[in-house]
Protein backbone atom coordinates (compact mmCIF):
# COMPACT_ATOMS: atom_id res chain seq x y z
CA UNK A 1 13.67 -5.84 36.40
CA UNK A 2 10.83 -7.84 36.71
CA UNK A 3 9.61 -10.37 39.75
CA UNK A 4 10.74 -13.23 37.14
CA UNK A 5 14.50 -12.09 36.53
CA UNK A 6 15.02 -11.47 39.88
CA UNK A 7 13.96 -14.89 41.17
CA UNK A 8 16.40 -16.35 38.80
CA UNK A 9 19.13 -14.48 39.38
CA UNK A 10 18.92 -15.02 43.41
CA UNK A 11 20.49 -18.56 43.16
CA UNK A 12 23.39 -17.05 40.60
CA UNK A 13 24.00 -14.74 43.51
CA UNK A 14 24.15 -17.18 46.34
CA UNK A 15 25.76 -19.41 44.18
CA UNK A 16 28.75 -16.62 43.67
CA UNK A 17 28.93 -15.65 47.46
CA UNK A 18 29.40 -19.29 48.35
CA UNK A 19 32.12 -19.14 46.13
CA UNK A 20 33.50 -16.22 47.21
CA UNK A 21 33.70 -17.49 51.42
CA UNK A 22 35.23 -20.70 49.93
CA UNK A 23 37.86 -18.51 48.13
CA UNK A 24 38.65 -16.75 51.20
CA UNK A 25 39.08 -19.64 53.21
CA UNK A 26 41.06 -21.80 50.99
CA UNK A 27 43.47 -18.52 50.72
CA UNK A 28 43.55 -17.70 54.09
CA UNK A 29 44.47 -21.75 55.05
CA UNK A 30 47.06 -21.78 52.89
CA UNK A 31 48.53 -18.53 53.97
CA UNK A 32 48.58 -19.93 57.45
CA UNK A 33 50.46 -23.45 56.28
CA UNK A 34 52.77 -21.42 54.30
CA UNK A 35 53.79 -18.99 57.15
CA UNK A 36 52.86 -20.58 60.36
CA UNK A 37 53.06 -24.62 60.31
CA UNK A 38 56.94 -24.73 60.26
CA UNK A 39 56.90 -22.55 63.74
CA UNK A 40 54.19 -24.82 64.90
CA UNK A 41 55.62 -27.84 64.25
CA UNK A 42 58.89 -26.79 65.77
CA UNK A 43 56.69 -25.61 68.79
CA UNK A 44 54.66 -28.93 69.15
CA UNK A 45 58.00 -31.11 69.04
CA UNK A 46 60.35 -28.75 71.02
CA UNK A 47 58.63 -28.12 74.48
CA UNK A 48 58.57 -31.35 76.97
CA UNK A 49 56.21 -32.33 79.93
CA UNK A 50 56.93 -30.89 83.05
CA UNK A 51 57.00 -34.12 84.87
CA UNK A 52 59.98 -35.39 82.58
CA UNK A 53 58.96 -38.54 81.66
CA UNK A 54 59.76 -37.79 77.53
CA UNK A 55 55.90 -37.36 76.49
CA UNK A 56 55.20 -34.11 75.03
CA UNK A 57 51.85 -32.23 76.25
CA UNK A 58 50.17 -33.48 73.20
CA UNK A 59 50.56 -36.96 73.67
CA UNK A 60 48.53 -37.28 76.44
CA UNK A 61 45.80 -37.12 74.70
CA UNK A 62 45.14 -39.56 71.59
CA UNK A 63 43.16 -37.12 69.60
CA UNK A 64 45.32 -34.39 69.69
CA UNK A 65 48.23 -36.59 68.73
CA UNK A 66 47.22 -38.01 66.33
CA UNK A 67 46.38 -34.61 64.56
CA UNK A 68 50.06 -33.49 65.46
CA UNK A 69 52.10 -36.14 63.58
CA UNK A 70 49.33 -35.37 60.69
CA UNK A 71 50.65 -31.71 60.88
CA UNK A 72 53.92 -33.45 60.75
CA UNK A 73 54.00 -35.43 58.09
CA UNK A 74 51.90 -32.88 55.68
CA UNK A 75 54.77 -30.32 56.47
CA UNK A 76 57.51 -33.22 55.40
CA UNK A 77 55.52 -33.86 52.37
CA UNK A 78 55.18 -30.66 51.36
CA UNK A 79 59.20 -30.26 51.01
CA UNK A 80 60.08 -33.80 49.66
């Protein structure tokens, strides 16, 4: 191969590994939801404070609430 065809074939390769990592990801996320987010939700909604006072350990902080009841509703909308 010459300098020329291998310069244009460079981007077609990066082009296809990018691909190929987004592939991987999107299969190995959706593995996870499939498998894992039911136990997780259970998890997140079943195990109370320690100082009793009905907040959960991920209400205390407003970030991390707000992406549970996210996790919750995309696992009720995914078996409506």
């Amino acid at each position: 191969m010459s300098n020329k065809e291998i310069t244009c074939i460079k981007p077609f390769k990066i082009i296809a590994l990018t691909l190929l990592i987004v592939l991987i990801i999107n299969l190995s996320y959706k593995l996870f939801l499939r498998r894992y987010l039911k136990s997780t939700v259970i998890w997140c909604l079943g195990i109370a404070n320690t100082d009793r006072n009905d907040i959960m350990w991920w209400q205390v902080s407003p970030l991390l609430e707000r992406w549970v009841w996210q996790l919750v509703d995309n696992y009720e909308s995914g078996y409506e």
